[in-house]
PDB file of N, CA and C in Angstrom:
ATOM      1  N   UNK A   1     105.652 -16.394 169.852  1.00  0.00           N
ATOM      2  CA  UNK A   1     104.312 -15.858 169.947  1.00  0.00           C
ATOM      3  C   UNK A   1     103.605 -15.972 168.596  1.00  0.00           C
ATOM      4  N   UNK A   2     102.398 -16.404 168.849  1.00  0.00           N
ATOM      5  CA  UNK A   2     101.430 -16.031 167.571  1.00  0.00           C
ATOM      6  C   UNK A   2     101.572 -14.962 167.149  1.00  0.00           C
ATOM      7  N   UNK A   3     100.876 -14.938 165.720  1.00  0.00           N
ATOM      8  CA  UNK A   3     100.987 -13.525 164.981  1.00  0.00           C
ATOM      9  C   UNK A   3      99.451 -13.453 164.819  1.00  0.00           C
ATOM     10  N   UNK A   4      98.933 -12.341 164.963  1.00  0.00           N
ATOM     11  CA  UNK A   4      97.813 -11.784 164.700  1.00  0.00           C
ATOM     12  C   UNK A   4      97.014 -11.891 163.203  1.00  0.00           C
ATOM     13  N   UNK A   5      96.065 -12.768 162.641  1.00  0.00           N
ATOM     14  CA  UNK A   5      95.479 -13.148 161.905  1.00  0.00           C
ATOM     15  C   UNK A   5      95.777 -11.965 161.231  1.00  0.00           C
ATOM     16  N   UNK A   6      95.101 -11.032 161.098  1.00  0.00           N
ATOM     17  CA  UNK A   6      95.072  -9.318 160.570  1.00  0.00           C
ATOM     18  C   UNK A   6      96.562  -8.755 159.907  1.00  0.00           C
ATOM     19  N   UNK A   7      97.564  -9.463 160.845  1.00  0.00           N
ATOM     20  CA  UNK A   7      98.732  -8.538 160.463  1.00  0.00           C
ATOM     21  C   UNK A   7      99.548  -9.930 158.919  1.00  0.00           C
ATOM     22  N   UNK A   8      99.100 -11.252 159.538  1.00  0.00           N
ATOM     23  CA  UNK A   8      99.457 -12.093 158.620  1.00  0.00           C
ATOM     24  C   UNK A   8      98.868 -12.027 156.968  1.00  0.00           C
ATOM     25  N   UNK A   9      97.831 -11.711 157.208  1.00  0.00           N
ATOM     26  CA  UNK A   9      96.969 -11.378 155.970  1.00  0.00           C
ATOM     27  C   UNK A   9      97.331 -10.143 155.569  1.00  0.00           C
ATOM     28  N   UNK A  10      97.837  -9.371 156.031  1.00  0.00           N
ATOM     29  CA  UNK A  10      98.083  -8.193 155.447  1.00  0.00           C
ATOM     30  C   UNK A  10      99.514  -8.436 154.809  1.00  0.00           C
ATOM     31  N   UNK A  11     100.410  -9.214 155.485  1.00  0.00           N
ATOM     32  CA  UNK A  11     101.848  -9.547 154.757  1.00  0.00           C
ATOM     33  C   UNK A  11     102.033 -10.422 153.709  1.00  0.00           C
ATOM     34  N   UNK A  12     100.850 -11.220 154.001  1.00  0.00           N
ATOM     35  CA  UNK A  12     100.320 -11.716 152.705  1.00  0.00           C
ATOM     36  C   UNK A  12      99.912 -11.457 151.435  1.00  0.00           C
ATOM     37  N   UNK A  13      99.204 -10.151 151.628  1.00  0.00           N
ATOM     38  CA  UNK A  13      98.852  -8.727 150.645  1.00  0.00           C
ATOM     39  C   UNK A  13      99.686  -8.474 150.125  1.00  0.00           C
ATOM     40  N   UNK A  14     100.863  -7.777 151.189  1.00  0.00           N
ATOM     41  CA  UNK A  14     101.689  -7.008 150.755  1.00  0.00           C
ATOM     42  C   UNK A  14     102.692  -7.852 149.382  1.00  0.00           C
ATOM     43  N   UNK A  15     103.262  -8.939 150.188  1.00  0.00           N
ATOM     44  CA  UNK A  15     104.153 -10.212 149.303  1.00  0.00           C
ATOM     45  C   UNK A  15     103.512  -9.998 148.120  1.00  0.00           C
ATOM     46  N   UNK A  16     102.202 -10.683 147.702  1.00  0.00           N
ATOM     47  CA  UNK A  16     101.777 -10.634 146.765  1.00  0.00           C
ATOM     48  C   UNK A  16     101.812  -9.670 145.687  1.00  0.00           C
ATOM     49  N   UNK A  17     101.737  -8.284 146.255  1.00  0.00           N
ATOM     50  CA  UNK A  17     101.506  -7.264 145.503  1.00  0.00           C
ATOM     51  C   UNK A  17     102.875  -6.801 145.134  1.00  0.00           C
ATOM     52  N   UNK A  18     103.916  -6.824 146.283  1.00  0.00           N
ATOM     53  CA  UNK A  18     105.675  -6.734 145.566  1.00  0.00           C
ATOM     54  C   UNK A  18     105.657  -7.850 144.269  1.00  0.00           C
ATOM     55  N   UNK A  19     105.087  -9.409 144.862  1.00  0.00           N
ATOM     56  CA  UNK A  19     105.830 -10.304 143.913  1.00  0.00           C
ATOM     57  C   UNK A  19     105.396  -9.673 142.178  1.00  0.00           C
ATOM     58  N   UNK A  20     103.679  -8.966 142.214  1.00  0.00           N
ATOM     59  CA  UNK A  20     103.116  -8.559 140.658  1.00  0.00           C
ATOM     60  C   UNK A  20     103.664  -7.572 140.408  1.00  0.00           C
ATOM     61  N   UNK A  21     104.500  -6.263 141.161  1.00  0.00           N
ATOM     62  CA  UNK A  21     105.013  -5.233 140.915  1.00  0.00           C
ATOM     63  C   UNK A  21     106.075  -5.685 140.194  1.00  0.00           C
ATOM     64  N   UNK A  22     106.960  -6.666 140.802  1.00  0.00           N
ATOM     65  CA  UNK A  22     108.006  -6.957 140.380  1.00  0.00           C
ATOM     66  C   UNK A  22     107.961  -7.788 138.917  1.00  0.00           C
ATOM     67  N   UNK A  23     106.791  -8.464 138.632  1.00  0.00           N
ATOM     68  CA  UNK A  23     106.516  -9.085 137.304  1.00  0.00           C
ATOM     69  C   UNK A  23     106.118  -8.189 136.580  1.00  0.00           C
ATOM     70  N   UNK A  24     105.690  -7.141 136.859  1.00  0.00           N
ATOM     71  CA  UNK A  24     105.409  -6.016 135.619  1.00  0.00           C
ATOM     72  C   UNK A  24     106.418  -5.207 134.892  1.00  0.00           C
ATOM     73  N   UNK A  25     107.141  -4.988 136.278  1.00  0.00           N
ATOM     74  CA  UNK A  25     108.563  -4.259 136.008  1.00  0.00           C
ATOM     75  C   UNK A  25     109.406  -5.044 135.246  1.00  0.00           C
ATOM     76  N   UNK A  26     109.771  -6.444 135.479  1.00  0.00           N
ATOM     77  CA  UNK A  26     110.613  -7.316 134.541  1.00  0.00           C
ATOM     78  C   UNK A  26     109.804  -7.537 133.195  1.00  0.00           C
ATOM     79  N   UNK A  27     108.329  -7.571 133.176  1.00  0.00           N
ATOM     80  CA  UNK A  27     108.149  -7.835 131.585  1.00  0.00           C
ATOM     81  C   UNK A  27     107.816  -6.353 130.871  1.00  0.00           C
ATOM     82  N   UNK A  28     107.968  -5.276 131.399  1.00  0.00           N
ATOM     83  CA  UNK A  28     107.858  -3.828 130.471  1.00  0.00           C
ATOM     84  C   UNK A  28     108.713  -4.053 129.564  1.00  0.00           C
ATOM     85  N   UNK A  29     108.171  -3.503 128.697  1.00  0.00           N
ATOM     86  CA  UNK A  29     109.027  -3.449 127.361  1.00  0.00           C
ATOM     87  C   UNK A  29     110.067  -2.518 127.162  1.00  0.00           C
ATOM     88  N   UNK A  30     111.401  -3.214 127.268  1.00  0.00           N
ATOM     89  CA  UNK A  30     112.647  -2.257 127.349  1.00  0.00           C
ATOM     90  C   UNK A  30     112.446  -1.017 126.134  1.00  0.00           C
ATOM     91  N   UNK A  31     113.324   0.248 126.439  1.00  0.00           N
ATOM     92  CA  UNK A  31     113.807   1.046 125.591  1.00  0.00           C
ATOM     93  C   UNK A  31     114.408   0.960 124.652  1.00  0.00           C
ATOM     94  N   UNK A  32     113.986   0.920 123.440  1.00  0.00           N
ATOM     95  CA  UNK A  32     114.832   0.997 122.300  1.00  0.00           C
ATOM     96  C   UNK A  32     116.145   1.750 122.335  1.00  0.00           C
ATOM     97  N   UNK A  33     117.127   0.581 121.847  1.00  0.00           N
ATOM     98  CA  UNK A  33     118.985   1.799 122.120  1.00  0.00           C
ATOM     99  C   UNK A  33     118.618   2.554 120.531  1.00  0.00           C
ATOM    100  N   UNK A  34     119.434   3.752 120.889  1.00  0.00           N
ATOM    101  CA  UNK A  34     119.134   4.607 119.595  1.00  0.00           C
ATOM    102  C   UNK A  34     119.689   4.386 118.443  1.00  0.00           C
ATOM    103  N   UNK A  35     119.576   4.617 117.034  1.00  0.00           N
ATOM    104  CA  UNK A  35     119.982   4.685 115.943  1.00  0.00           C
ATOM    105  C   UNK A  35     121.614   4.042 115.652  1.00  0.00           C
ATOM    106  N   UNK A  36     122.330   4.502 116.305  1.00  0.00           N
ATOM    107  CA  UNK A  36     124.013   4.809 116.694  1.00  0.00           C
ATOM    108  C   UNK A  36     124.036   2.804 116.970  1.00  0.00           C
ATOM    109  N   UNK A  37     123.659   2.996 118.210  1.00  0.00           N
ATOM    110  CA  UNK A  37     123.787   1.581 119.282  1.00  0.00           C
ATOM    111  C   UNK A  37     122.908   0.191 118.665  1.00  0.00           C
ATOM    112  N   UNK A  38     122.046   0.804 117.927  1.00  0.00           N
ATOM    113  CA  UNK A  38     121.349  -0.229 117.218  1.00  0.00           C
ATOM    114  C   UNK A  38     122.137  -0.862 116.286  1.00  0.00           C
ATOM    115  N   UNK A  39     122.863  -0.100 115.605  1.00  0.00           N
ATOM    116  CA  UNK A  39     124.002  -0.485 114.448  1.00  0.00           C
ATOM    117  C   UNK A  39     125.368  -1.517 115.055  1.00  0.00           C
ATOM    118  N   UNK A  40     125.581  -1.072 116.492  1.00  0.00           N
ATOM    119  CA  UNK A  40     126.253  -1.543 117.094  1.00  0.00           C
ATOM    120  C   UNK A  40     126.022  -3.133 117.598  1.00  0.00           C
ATOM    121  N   UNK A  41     124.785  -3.487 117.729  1.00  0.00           N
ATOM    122  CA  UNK A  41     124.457  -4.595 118.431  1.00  0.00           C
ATOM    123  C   UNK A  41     124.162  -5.065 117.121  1.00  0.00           C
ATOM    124  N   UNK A  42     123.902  -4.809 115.915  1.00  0.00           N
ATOM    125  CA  UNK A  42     123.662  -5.721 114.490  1.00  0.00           C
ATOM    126  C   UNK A  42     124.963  -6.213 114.056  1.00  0.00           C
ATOM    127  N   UNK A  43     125.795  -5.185 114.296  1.00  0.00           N
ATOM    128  CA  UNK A  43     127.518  -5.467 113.817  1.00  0.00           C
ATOM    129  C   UNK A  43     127.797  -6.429 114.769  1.00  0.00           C
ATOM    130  N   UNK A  44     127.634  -6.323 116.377  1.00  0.00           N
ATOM    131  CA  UNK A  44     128.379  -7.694 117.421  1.00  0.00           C
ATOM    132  C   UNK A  44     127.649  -8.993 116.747  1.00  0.00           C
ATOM    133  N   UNK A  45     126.121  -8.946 116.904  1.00  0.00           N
ATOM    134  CA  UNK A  45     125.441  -9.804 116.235  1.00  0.00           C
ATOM    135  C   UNK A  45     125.630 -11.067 115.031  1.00  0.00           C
ATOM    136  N   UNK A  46     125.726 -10.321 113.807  1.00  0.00           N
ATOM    137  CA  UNK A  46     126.457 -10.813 112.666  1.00  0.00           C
ATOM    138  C   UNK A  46     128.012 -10.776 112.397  1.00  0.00           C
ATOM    139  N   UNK A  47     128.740 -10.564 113.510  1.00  0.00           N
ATOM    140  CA  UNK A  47     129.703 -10.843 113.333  1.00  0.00           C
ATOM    141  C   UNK A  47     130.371 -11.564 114.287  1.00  0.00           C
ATOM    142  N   UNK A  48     130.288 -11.174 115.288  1.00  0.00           N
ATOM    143  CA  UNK A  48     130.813 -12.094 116.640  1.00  0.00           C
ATOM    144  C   UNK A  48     130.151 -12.917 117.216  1.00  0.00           C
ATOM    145  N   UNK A  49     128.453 -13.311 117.205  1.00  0.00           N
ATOM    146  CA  UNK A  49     127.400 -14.360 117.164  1.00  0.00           C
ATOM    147  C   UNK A  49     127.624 -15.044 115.883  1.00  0.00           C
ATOM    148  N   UNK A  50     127.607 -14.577 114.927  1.00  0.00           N
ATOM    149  CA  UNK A  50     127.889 -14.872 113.539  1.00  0.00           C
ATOM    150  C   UNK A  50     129.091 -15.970 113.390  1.00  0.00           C
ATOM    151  N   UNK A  51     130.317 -15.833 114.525  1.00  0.00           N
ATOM    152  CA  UNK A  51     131.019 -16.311 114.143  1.00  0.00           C
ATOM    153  C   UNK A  51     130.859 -17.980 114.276  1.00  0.00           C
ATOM    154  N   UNK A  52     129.898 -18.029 115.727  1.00  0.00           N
ATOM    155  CA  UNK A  52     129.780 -19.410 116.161  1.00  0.00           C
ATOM    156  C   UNK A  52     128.493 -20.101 115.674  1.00  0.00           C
ATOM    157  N   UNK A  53     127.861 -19.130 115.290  1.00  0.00           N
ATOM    158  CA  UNK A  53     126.208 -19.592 115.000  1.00  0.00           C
ATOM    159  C   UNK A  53     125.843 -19.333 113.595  1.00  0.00           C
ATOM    160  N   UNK A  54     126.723 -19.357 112.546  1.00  0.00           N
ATOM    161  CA  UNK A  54     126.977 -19.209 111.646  1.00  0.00           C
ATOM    162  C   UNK A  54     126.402 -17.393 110.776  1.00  0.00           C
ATOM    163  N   UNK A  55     127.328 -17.239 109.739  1.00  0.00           N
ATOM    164  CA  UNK A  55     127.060 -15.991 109.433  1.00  0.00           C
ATOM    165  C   UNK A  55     125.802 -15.470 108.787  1.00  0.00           C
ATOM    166  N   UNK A  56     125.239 -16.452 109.232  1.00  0.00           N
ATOM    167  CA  UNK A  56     123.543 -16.360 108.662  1.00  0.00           C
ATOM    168  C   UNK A  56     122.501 -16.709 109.586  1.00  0.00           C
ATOM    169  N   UNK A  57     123.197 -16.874 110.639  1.00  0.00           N
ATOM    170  CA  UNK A  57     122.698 -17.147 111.687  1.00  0.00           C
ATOM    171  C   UNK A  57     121.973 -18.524 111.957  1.00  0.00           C
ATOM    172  N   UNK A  58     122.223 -19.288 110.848  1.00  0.00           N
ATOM    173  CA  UNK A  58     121.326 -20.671 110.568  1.00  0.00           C
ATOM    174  C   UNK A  58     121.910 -21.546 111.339  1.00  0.00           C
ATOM    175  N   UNK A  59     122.958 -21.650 112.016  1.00  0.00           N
ATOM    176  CA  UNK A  59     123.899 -22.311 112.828  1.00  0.00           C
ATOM    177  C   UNK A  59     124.902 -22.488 112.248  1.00  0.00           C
ATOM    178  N   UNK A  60     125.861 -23.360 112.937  1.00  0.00           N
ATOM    179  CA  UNK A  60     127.582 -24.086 113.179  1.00  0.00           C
ATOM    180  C   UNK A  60     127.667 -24.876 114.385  1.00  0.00           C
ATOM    181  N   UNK A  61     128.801 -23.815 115.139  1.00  0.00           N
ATOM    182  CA  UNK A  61     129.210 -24.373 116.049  1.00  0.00           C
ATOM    183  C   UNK A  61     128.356 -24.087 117.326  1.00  0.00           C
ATOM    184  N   UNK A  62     127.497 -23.018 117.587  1.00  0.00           N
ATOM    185  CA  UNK A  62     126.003 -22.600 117.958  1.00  0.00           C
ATOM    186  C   UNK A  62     125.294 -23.077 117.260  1.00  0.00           C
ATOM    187  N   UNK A  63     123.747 -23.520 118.160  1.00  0.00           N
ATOM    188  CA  UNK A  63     122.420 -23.654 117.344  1.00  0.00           C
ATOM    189  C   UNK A  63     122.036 -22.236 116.370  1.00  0.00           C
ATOM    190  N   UNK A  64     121.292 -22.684 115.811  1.00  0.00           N
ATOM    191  CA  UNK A  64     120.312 -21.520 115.013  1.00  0.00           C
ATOM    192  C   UNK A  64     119.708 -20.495 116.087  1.00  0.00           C
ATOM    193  N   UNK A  65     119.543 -19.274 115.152  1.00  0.00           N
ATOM    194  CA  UNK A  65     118.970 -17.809 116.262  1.00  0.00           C
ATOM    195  C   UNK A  65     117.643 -17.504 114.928  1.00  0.00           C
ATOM    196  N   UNK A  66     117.530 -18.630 114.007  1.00  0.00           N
ATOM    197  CA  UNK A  66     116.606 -18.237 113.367  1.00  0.00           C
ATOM    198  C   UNK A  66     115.399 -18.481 113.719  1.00  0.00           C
ATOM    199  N   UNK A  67     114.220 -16.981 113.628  1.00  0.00           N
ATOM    200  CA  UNK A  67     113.386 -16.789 114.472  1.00  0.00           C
ATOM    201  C   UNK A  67     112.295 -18.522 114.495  1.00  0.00           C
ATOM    202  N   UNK A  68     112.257 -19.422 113.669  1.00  0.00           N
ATOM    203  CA  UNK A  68     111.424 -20.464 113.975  1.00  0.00           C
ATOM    204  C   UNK A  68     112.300 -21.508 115.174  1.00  0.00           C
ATOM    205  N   UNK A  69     113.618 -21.241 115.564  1.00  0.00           N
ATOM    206  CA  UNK A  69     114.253 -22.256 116.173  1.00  0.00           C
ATOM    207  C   UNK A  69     113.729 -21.321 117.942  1.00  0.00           C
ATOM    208  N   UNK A  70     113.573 -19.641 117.513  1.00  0.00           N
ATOM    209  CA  UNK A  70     113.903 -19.220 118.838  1.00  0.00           C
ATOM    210  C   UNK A  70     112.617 -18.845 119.589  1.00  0.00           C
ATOM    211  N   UNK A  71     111.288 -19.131 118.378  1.00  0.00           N
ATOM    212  CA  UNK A  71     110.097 -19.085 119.000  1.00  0.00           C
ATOM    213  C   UNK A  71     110.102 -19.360 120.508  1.00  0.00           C
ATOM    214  N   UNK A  72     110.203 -20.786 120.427  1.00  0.00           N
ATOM    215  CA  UNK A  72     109.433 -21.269 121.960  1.00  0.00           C
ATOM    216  C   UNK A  72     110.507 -21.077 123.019  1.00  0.00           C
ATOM    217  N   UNK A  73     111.309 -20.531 122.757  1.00  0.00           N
ATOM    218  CA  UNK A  73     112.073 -19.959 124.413  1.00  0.00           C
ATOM    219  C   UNK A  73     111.717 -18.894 124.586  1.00  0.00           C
ATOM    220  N   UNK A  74     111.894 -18.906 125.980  1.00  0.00           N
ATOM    221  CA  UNK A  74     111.401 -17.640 126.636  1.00  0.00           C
ATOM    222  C   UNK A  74     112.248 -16.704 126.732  1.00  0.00           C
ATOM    223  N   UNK A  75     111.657 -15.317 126.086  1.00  0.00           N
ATOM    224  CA  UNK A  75     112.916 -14.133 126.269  1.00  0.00           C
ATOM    225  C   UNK A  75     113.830 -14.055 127.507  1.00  0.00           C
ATOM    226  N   UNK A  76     113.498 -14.130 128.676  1.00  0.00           N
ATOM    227  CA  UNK A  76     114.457 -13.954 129.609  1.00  0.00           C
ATOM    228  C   UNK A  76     115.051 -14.949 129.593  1.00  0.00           C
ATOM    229  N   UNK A  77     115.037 -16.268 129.523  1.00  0.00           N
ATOM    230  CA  UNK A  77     115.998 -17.108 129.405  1.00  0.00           C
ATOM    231  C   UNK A  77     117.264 -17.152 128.457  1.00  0.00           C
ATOM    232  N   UNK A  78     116.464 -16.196 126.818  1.00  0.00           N
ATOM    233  CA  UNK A  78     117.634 -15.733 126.152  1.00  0.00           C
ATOM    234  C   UNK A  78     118.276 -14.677 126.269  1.00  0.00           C
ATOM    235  N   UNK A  79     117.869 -13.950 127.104  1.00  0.00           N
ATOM    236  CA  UNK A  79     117.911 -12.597 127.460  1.00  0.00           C
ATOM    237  C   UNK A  79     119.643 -12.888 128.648  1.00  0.00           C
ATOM    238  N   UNK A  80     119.379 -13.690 129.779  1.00  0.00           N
ATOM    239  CA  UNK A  80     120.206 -14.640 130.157  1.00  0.00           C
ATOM    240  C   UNK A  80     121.654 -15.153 129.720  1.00  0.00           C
ATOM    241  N   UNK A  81     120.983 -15.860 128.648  1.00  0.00           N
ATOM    242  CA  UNK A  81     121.944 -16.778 128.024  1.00  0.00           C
ATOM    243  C   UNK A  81     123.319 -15.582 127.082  1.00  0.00           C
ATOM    244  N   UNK A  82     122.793 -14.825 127.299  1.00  0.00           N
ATOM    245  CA  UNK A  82     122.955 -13.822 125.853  1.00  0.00           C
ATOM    246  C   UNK A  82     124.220 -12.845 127.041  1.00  0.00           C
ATOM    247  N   UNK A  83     123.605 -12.514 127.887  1.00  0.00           N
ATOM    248  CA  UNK A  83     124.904 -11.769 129.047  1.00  0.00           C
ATOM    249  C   UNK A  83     125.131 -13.111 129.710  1.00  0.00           C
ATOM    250  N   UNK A  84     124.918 -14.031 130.106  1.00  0.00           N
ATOM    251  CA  UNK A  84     125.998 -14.705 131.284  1.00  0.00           C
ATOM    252  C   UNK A  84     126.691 -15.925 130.438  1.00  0.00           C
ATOM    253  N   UNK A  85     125.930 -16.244 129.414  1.00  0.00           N
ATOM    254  CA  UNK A  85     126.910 -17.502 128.482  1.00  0.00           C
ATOM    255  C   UNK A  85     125.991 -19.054 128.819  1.00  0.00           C
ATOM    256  N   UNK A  86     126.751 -19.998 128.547  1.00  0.00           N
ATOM    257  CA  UNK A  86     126.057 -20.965 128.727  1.00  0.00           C
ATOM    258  C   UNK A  86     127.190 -21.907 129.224  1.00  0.00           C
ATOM    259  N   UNK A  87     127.206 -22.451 131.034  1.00  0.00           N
ATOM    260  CA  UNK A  87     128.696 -22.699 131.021  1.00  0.00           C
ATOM    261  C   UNK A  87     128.995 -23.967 130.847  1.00  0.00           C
ATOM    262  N   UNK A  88     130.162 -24.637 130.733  1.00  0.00           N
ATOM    263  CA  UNK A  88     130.315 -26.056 129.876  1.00  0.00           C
ATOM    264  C   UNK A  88     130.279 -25.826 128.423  1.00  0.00           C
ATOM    265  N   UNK A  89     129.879 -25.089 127.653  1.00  0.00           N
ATOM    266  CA  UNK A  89     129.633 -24.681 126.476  1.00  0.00           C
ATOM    267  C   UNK A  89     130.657 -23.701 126.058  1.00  0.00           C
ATOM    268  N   UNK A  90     130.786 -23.537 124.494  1.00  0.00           N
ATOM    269  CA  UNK A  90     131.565 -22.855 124.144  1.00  0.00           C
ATOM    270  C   UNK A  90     130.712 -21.266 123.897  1.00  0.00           C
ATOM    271  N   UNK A  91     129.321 -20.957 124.615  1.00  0.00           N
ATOM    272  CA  UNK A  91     128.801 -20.039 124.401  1.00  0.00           C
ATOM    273  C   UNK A  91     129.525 -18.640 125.506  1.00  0.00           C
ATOM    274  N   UNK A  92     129.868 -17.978 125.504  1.00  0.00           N
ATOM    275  CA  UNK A  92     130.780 -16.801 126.606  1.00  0.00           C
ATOM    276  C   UNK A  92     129.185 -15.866 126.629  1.00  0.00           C
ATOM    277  N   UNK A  93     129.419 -15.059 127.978  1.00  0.00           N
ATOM    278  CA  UNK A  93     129.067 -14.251 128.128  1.00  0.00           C
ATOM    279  C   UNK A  93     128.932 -12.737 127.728  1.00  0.00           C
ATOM    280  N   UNK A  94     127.800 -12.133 127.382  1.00  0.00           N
ATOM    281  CA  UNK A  94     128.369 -10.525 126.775  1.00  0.00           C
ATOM    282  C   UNK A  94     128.494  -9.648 127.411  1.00  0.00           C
ATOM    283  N   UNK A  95     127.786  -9.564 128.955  1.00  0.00           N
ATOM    284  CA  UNK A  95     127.586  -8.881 130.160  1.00  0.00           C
ATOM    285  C   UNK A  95     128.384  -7.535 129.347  1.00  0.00           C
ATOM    286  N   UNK A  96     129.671  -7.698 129.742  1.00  0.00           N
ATOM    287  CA  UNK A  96     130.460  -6.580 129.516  1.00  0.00           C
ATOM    288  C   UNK A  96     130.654  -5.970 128.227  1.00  0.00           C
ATOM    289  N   UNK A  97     129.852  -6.341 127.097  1.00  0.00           N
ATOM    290  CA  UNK A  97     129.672  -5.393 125.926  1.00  0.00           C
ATOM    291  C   UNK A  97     127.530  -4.488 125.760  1.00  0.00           C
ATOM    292  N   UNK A  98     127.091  -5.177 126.576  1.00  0.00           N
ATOM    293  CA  UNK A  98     126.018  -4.763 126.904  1.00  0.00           C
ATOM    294  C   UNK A  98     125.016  -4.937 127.751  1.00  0.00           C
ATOM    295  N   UNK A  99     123.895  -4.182 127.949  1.00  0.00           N
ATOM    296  CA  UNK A  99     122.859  -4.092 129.460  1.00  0.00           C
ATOM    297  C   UNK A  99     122.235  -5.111 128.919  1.00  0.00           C
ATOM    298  N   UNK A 100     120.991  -5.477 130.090  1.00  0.00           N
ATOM    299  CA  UNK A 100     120.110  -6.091 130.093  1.00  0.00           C
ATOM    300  C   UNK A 100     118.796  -5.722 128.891  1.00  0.00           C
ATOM    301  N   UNK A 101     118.640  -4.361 128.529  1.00  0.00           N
ATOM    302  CA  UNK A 101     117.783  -3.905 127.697  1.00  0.00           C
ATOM    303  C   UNK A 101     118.505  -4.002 126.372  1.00  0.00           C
ATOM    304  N   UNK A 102     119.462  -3.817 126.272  1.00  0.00           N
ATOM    305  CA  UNK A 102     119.871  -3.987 125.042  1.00  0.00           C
ATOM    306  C   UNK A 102     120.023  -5.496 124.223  1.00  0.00           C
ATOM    307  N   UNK A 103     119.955  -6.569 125.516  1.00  0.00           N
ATOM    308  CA  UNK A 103     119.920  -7.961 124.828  1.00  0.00           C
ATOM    309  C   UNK A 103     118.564  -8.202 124.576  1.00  0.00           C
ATOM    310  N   UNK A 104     118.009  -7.551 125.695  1.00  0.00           N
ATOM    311  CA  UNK A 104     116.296  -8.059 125.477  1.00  0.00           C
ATOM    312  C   UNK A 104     116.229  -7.195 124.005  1.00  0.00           C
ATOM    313  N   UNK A 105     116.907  -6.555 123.307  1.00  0.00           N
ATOM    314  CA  UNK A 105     116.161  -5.867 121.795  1.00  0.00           C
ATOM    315  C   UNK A 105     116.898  -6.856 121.024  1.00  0.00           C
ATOM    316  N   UNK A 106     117.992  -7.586 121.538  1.00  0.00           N
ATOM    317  CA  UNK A 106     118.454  -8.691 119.997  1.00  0.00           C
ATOM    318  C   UNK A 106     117.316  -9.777 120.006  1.00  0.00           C
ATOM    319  N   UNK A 107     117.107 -10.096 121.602  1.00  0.00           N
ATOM    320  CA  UNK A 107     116.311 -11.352 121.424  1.00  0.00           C
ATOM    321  C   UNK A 107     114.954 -10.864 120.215  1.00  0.00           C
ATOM    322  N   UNK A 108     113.944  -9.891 120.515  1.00  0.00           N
ATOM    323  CA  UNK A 108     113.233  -9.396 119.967  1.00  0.00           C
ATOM    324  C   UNK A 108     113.364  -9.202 118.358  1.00  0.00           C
ATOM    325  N   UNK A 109     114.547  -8.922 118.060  1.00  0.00           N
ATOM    326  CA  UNK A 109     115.192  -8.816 117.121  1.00  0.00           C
ATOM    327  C   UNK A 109     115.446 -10.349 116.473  1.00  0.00           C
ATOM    328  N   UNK A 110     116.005 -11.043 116.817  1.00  0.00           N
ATOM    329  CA  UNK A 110     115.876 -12.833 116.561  1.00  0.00           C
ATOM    330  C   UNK A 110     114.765 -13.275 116.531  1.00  0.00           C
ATOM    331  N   UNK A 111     113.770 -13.028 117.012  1.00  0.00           N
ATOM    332  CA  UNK A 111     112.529 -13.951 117.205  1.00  0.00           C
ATOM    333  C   UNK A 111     112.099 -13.165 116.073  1.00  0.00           C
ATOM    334  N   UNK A 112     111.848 -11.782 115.552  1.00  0.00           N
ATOM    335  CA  UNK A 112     111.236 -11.562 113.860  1.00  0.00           C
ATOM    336  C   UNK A 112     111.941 -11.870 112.705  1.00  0.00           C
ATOM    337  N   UNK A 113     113.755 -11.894 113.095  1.00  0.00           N
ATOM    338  CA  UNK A 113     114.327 -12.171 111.695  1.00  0.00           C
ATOM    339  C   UNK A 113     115.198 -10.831 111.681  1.00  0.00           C
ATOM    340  N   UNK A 114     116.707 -11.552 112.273  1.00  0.00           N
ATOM    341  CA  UNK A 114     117.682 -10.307 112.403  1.00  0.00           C
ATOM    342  C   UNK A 114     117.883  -9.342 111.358  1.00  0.00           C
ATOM    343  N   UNK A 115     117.935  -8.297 111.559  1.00  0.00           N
ATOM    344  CA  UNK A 115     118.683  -7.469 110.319  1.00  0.00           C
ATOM    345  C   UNK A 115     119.877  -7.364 109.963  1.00  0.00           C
ATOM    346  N   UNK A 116     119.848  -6.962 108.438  1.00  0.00           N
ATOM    347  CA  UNK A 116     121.342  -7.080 107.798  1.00  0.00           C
ATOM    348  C   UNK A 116     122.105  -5.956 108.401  1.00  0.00           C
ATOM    349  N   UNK A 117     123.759  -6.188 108.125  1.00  0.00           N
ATOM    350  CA  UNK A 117     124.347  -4.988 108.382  1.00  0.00           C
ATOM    351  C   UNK A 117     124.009  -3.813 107.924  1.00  0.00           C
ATOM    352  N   UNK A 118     123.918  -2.497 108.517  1.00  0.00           N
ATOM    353  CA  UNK A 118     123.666  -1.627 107.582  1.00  0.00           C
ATOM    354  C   UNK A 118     125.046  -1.305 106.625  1.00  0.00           C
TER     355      UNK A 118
END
């Protein structure tokens, strides 16, 4: 059976308006992890990113995370790369040392110019 002009346009509405809900919600700007956890993700950072992407982050055996190399990617793609890995690559996944908000603050963190250990 046909569908009623009225009810199609309205599901049409609706789609639309989930698909922008859902783009607002993915680009809000995550929560800063606190004081404690911030220290935590600078230490994995420069030391266990550090190890492959060199301890300056300028590269090695990883490309560079220095903020002119990481300009033109797009945060969620590093955001991505950063919990699931890169596979074929010697890049691993972090999933299981941290959330989704907490990578989106390294990327953020890479794209101005990581900080030193405290």
């Amino acid at each position: 059976p046909k569908e009623p002009a009225m009810d199609r346009s309205l599901l049409i509405h609706v789609t639309v308006l989930l698909g922008l809900t859902a783009l607002a919600v993915t680009s809000a700007p995550a929560a800063e992890p606190d004081s404690a956890r911030q220290k935590d993700l600078i230490h994995l950072v420069r030391q266990d990113c550090g190890s492959c992407h060199g301890m300056r982050l300028a590269g090695g055996l990883g490309p560079s995370l220095l903020p002119e190399k990481m300009a033109d990617w797009p945060d969620d793609s590093l955001v991505a790369t950063i919990l699931h890995g890169r596979p074929g690559t010697a890049m691993p996944g972090w999933q299981r040392f941290m959330d989704e908000a907490e990578a989106g603050w390294i990327v953020a963190r890479l794209k101005q110019g990581f900080p030193a250990l405290p």
